[in-house]
PDB file of N, CA and C in Angstrom:
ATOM      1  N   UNK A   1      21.664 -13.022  19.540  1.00  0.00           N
ATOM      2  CA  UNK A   1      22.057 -11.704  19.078  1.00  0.00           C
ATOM      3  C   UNK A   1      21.191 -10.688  19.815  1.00  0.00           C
ATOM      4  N   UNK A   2      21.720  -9.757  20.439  1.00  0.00           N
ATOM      5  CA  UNK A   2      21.065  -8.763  21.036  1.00  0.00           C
ATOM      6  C   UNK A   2      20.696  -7.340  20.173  1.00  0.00           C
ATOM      7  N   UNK A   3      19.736  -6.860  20.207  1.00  0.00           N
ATOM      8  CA  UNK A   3      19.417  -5.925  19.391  1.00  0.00           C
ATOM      9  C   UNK A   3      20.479  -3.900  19.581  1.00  0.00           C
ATOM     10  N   UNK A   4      20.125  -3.409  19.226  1.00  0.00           N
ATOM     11  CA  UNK A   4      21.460  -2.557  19.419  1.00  0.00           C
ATOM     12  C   UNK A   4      21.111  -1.364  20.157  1.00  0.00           C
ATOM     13  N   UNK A   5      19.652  -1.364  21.311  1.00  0.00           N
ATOM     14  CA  UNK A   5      18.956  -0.367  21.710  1.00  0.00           C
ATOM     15  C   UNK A   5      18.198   0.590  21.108  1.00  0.00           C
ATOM     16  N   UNK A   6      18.360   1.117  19.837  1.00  0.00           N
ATOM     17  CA  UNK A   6      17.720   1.626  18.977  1.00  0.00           C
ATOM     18  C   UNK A   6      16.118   1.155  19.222  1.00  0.00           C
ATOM     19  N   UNK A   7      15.288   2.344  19.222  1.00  0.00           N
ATOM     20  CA  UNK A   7      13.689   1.935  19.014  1.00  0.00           C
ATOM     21  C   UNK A   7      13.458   0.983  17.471  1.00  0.00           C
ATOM     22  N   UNK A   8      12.393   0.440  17.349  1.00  0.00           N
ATOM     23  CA  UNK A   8      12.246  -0.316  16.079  1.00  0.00           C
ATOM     24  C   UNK A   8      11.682   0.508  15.210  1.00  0.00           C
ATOM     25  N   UNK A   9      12.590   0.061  14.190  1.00  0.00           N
ATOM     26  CA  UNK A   9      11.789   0.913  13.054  1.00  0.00           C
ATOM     27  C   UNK A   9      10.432  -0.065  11.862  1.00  0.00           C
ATOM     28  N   UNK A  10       9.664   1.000  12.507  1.00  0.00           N
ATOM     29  CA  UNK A  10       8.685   0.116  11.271  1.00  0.00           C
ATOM     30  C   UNK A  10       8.913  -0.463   9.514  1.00  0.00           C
ATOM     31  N   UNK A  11       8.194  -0.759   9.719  1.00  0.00           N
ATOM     32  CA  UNK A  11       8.596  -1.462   8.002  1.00  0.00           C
ATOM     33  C   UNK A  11       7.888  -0.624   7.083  1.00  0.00           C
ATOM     34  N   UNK A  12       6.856  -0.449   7.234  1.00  0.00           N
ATOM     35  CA  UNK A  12       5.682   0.203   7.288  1.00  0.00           C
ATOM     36  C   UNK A  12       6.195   2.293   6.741  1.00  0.00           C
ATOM     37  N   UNK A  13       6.811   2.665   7.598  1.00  0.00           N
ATOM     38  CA  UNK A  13       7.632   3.498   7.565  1.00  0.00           C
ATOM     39  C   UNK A  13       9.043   3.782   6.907  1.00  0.00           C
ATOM     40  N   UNK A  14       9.582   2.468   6.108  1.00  0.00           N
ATOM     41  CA  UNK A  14      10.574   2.467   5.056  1.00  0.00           C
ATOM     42  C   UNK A  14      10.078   2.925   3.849  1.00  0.00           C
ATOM     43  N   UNK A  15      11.006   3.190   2.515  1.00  0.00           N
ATOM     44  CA  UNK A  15      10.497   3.392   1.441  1.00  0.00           C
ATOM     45  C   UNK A  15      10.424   1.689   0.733  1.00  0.00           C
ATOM     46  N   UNK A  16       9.210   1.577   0.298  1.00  0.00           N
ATOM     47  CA  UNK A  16       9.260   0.258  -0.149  1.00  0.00           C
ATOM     48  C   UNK A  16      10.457  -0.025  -1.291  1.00  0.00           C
ATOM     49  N   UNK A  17      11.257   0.259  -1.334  1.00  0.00           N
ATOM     50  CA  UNK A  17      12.523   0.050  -2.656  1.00  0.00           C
ATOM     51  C   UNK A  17      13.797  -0.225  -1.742  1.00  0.00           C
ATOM     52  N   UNK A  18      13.454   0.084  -0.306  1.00  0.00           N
ATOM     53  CA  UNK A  18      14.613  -0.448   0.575  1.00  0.00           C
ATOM     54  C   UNK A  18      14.358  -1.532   1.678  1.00  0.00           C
ATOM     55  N   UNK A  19      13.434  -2.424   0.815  1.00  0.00           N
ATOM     56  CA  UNK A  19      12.790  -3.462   1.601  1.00  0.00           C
ATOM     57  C   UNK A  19      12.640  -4.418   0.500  1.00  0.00           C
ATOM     58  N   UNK A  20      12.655  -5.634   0.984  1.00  0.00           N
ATOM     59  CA  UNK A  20      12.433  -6.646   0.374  1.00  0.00           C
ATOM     60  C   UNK A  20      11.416  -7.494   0.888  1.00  0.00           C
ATOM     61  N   UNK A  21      10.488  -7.650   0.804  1.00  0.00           N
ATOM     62  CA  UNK A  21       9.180  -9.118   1.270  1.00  0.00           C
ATOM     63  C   UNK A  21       8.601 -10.243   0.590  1.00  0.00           C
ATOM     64  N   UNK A  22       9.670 -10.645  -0.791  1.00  0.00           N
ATOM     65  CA  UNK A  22       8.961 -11.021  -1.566  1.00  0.00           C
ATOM     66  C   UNK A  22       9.388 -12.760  -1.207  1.00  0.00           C
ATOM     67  N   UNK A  23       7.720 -13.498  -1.363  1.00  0.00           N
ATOM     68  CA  UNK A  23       7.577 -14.769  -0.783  1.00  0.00           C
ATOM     69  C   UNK A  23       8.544 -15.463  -1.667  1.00  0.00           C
ATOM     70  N   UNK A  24       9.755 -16.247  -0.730  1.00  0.00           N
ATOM     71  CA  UNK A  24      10.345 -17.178  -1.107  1.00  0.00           C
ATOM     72  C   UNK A  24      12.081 -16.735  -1.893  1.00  0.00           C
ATOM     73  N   UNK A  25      11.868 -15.209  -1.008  1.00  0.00           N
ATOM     74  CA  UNK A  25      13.156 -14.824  -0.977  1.00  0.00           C
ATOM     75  C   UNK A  25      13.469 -14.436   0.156  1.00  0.00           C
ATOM     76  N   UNK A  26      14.656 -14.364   1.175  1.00  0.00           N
ATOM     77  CA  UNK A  26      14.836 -13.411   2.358  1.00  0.00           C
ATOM     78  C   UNK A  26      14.845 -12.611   2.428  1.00  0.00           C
ATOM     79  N   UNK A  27      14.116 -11.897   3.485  1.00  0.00           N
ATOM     80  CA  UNK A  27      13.744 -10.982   3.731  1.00  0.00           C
ATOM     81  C   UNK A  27      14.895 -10.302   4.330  1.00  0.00           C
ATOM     82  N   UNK A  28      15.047  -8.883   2.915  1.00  0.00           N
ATOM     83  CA  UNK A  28      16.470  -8.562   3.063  1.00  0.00           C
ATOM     84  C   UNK A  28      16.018  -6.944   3.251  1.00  0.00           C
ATOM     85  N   UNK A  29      16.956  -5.504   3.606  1.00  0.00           N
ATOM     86  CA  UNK A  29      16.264  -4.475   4.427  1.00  0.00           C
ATOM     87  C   UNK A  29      17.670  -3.829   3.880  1.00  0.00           C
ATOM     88  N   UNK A  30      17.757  -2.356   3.583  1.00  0.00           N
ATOM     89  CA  UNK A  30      18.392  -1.565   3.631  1.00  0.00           C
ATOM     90  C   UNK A  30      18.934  -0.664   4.958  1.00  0.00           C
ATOM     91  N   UNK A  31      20.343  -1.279   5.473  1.00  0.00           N
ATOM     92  CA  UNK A  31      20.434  -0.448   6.994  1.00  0.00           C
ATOM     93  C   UNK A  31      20.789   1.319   6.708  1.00  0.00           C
ATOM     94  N   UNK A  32      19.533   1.504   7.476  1.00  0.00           N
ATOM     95  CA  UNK A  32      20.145   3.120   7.934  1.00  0.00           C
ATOM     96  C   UNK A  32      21.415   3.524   7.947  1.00  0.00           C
ATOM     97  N   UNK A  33      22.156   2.890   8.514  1.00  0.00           N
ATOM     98  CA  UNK A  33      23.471   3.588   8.765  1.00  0.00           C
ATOM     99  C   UNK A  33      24.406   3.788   7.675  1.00  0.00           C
ATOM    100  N   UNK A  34      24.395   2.397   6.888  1.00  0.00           N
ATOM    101  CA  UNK A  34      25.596   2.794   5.820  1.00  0.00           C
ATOM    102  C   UNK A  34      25.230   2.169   4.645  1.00  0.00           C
ATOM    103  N   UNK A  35      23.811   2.620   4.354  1.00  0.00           N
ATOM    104  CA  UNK A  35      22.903   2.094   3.265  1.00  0.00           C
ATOM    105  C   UNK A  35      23.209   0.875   1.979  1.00  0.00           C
ATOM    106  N   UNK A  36      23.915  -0.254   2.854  1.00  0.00           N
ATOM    107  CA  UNK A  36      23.631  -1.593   2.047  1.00  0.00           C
ATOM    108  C   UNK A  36      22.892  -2.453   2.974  1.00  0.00           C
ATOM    109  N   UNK A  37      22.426  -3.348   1.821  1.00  0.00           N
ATOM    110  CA  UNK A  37      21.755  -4.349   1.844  1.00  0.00           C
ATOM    111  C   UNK A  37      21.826  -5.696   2.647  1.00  0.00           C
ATOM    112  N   UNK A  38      21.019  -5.692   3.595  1.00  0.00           N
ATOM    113  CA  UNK A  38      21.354  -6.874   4.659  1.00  0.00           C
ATOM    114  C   UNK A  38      20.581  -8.189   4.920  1.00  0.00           C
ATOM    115  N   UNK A  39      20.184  -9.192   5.741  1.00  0.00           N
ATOM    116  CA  UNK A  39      19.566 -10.049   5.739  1.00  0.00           C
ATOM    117  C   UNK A  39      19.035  -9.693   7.010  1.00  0.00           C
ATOM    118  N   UNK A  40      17.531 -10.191   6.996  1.00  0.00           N
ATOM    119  CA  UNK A  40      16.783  -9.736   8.198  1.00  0.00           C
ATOM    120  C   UNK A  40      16.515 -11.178   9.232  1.00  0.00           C
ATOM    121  N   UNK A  41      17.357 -11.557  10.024  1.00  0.00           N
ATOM    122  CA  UNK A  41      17.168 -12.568  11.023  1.00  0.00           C
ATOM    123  C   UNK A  41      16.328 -12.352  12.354  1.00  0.00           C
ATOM    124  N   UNK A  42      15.210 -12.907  12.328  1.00  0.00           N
ATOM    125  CA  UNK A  42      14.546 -12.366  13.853  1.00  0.00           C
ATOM    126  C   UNK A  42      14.571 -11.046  14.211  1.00  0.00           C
ATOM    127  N   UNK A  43      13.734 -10.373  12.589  1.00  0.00           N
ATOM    128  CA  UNK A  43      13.179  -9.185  13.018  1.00  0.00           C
ATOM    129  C   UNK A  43      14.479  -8.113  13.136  1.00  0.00           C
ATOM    130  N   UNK A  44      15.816  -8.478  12.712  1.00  0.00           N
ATOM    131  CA  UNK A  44      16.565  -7.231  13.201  1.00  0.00           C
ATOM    132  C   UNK A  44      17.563  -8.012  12.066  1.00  0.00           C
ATOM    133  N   UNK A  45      18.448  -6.693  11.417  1.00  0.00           N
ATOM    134  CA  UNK A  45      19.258  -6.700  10.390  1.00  0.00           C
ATOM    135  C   UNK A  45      20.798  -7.362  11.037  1.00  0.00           C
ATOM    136  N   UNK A  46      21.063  -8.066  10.069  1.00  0.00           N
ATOM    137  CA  UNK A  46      22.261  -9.109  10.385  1.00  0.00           C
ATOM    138  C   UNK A  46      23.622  -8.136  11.355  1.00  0.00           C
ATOM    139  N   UNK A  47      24.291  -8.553  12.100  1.00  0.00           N
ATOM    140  CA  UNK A  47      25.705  -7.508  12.514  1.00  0.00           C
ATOM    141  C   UNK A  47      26.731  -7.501  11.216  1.00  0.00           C
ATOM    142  N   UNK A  48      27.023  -6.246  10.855  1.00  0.00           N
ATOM    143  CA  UNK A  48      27.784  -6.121   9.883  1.00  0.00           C
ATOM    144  C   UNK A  48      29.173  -5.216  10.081  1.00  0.00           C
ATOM    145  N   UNK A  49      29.990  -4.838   9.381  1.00  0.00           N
ATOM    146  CA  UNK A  49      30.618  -4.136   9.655  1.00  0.00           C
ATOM    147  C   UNK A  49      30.300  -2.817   8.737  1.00  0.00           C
ATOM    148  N   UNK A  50      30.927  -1.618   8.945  1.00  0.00           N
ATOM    149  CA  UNK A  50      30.455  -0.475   7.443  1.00  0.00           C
ATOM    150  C   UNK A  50      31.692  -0.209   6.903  1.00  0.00           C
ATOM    151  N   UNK A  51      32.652  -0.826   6.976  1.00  0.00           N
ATOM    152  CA  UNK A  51      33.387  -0.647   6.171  1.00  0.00           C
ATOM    153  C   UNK A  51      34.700   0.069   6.208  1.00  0.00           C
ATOM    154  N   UNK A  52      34.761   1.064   7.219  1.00  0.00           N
ATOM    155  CA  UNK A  52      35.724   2.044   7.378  1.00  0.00           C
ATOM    156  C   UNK A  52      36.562   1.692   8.070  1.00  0.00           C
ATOM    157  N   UNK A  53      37.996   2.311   7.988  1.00  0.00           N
ATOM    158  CA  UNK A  53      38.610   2.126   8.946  1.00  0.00           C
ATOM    159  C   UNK A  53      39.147   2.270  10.295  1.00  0.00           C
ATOM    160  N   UNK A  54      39.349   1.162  11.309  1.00  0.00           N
ATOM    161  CA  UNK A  54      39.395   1.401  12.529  1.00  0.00           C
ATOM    162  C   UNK A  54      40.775   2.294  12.787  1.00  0.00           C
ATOM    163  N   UNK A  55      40.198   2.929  14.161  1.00  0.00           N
ATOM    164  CA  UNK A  55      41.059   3.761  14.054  1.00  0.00           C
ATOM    165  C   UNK A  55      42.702   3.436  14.833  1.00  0.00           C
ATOM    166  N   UNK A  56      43.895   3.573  15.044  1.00  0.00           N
ATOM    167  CA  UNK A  56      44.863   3.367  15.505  1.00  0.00           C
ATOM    168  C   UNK A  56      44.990   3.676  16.892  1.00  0.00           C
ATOM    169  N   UNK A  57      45.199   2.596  17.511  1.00  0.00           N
ATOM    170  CA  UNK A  57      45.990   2.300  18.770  1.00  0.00           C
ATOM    171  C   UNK A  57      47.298   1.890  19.143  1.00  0.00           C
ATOM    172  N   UNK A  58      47.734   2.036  20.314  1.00  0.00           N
ATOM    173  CA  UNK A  58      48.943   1.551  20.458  1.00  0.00           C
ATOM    174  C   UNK A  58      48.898   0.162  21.090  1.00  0.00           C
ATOM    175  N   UNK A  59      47.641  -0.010  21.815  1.00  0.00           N
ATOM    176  CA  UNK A  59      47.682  -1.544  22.170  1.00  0.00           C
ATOM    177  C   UNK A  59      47.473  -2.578  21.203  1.00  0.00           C
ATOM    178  N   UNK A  60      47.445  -3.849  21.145  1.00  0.00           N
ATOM    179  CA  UNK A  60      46.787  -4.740  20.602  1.00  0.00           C
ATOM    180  C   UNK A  60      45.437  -4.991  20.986  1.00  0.00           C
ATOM    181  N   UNK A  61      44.844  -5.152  19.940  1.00  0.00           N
ATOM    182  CA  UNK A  61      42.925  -5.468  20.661  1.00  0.00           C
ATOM    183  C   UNK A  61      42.925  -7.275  20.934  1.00  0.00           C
ATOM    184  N   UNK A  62      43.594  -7.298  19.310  1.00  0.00           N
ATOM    185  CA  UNK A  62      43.460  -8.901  18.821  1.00  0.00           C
ATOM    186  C   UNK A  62      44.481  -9.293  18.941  1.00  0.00           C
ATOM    187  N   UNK A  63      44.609 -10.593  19.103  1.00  0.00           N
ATOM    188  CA  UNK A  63      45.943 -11.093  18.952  1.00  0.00           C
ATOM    189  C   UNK A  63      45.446 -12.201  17.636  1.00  0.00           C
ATOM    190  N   UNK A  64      46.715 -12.190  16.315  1.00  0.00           N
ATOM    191  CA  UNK A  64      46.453 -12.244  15.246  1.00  0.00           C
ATOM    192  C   UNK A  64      45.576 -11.591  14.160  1.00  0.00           C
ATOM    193  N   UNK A  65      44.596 -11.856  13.316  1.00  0.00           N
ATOM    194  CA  UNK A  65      44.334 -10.908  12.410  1.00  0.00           C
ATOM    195  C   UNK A  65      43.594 -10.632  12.617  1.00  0.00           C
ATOM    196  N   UNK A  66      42.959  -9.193  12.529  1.00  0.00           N
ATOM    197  CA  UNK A  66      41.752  -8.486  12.690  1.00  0.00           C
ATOM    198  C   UNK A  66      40.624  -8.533  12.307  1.00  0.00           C
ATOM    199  N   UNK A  67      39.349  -8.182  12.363  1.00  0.00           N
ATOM    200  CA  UNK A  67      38.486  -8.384  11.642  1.00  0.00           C
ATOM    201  C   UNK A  67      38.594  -7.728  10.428  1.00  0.00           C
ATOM    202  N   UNK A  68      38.195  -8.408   9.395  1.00  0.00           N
ATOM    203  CA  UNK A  68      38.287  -7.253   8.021  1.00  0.00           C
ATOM    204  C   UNK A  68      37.016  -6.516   8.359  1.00  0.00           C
ATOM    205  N   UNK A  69      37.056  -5.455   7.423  1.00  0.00           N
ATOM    206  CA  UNK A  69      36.251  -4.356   7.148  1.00  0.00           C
ATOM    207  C   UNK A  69      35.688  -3.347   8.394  1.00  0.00           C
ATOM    208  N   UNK A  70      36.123  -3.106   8.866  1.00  0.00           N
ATOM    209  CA  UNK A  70      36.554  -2.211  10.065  1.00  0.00           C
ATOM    210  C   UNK A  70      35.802  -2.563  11.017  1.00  0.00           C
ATOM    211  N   UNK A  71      35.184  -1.339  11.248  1.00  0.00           N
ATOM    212  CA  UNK A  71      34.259  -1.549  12.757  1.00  0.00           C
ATOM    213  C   UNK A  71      33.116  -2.044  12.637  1.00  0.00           C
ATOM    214  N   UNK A  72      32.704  -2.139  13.699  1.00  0.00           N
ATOM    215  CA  UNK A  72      30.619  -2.874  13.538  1.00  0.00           C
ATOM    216  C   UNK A  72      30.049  -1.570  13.400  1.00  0.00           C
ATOM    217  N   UNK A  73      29.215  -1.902  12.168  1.00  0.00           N
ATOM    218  CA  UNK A  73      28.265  -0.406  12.120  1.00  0.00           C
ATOM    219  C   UNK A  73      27.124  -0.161  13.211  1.00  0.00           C
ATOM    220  N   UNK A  74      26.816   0.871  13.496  1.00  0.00           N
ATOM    221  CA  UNK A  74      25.826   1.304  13.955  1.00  0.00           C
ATOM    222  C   UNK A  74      24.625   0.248  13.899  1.00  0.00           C
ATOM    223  N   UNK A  75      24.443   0.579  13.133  1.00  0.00           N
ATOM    224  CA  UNK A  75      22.729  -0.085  12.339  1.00  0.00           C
ATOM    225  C   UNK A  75      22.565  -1.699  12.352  1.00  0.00           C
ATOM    226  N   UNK A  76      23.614  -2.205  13.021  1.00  0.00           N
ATOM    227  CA  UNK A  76      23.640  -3.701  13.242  1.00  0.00           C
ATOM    228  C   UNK A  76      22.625  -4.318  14.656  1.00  0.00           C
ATOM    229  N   UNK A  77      21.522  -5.258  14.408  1.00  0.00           N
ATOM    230  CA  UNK A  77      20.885  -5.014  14.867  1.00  0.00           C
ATOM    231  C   UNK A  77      20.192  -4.578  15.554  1.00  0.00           C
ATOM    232  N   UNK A  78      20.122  -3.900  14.420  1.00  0.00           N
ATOM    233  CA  UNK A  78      18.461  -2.702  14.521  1.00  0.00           C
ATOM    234  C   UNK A  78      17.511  -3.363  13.985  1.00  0.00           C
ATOM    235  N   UNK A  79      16.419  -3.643  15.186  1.00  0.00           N
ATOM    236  CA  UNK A  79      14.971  -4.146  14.745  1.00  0.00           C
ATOM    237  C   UNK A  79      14.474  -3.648  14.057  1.00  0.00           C
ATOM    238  N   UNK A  80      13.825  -4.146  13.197  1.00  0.00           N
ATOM    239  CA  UNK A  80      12.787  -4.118  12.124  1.00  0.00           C
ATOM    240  C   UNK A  80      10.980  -4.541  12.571  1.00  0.00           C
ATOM    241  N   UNK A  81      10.188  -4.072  12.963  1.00  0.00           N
ATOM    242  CA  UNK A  81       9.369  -4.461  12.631  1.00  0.00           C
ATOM    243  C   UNK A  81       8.195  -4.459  11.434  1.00  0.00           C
ATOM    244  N   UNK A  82       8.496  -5.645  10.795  1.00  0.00           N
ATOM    245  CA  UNK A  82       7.118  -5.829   9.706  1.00  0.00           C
ATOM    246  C   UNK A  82       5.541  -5.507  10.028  1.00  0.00           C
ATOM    247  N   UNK A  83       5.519  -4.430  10.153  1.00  0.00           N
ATOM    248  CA  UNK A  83       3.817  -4.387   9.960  1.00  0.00           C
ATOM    249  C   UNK A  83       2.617  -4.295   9.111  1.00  0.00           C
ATOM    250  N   UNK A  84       3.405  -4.396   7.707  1.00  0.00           N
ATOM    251  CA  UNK A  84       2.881  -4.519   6.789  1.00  0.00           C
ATOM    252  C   UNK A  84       2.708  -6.288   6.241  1.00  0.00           C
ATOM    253  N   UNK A  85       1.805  -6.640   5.258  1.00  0.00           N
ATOM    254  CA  UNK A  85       1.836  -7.622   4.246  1.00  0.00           C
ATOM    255  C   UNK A  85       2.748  -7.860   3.070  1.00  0.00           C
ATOM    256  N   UNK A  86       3.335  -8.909   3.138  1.00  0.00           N
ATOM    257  CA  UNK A  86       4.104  -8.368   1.164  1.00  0.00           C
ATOM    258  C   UNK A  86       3.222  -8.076   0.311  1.00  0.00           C
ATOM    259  N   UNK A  87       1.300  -8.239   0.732  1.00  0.00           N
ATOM    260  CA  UNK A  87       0.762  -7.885  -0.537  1.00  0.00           C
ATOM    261  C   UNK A  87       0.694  -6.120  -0.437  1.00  0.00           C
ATOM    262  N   UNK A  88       0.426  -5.994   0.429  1.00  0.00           N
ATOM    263  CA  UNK A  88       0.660  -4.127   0.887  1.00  0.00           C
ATOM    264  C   UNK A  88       2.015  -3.585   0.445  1.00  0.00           C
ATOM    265  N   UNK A  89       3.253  -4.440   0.947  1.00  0.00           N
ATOM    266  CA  UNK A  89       4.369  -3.521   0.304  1.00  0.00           C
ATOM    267  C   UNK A  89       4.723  -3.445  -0.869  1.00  0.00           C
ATOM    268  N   UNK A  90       3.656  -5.089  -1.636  1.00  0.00           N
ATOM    269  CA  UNK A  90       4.138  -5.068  -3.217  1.00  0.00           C
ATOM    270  C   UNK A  90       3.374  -3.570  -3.925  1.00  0.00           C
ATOM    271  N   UNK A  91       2.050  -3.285  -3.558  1.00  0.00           N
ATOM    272  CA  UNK A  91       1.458  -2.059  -3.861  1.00  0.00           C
ATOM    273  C   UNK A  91       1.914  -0.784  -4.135  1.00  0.00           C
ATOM    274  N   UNK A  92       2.951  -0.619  -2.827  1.00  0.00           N
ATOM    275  CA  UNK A  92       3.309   0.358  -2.073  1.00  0.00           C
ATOM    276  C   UNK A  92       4.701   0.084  -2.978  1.00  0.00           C
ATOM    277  N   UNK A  93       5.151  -0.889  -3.413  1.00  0.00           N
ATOM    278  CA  UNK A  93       6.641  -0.585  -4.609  1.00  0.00           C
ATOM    279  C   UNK A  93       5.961  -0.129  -5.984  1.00  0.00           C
ATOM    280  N   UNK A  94       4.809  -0.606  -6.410  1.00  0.00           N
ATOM    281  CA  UNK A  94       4.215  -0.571  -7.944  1.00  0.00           C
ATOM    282  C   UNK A  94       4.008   1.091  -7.891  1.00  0.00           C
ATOM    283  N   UNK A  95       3.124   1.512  -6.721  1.00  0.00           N
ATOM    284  CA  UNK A  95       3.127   3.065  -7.024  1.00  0.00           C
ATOM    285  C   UNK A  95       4.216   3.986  -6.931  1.00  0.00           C
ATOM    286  N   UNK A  96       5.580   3.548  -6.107  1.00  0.00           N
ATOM    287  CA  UNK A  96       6.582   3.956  -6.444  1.00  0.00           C
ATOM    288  C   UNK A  96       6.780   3.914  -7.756  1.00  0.00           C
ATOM    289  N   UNK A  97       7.171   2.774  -8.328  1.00  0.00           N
ATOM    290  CA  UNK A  97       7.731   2.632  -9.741  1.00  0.00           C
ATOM    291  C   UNK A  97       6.986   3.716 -10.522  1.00  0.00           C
ATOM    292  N   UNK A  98       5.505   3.821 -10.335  1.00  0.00           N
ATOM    293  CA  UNK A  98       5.115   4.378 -11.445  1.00  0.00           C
ATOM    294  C   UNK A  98       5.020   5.834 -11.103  1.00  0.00           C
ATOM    295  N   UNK A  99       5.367   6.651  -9.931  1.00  0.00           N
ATOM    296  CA  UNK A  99       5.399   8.080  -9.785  1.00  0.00           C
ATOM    297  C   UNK A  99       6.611   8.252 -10.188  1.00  0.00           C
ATOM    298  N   UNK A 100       7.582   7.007  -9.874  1.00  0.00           N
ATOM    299  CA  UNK A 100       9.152   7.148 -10.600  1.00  0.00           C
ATOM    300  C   UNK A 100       9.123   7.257 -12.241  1.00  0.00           C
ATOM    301  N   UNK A 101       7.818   6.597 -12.877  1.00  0.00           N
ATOM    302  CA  UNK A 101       8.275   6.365 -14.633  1.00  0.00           C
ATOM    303  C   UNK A 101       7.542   7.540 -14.328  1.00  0.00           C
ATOM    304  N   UNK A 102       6.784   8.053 -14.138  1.00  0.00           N
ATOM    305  CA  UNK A 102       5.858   9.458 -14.670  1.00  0.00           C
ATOM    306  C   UNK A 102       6.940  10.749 -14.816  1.00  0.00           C
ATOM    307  N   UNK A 103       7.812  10.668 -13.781  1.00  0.00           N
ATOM    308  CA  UNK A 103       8.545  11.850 -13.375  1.00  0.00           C
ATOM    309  C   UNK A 103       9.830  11.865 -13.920  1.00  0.00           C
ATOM    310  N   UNK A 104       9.825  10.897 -15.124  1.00  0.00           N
ATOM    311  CA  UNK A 104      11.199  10.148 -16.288  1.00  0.00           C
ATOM    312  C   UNK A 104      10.492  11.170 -17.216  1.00  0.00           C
ATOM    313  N   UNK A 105       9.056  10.879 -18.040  1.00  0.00           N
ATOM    314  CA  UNK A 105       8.808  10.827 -18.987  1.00  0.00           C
ATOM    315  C   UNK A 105       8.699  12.850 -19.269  1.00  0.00           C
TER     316      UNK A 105
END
């Protein structure tokens, strides 16, 4: 899988609530482009599609059925680099949570 030219985005530089690092689950990442949830294979988010629809031609692309869910998004691999620890990003979610409950109450 080739990455999609995009510079890498740090991990480090995500909000920890759109990251996942936790030992003994995959390491799963929120893509930029069409903000669901993906699986992180070798550092770069799985190829996905976003969903929309492709747009109309008069040729055939495919012969037989198309891919579902439209086009390849953007944000399909796009590197990720981890430069953090899961013990750093678990930190870095707990003080989220709790500037999030403070700003409830």
């Amino acid at each position: 899988m080739r990455h999609n030219g995009r510079a890498p985005i740090k991990a480090s530089s995500l909000r920890p609530e759109n990251l996942n690092l936790r030992d003994g689950e995959p390491r799963t990442v929120v893509c930029p482009d069409c903000q669901t949830w993906h699986r992180l294979t070798r550092s770069m988010i799985m190829p996905h599609r976003d969903g929309a629809d492709a747009p109309e031609t008069s040729e055939r692309r495919y012969f037989g059925d198309k891919p579902a869910g439209g086009r390849r998004c953007p944000g399909s691999a796009q590197r990720i680099d981890i430069d953090i620890t899961p013990e750093q990003w678990g930190e870095q979610l707990l003080t989220a949570e709790t500037t999030a409950a403070a700003r409830r109450t």
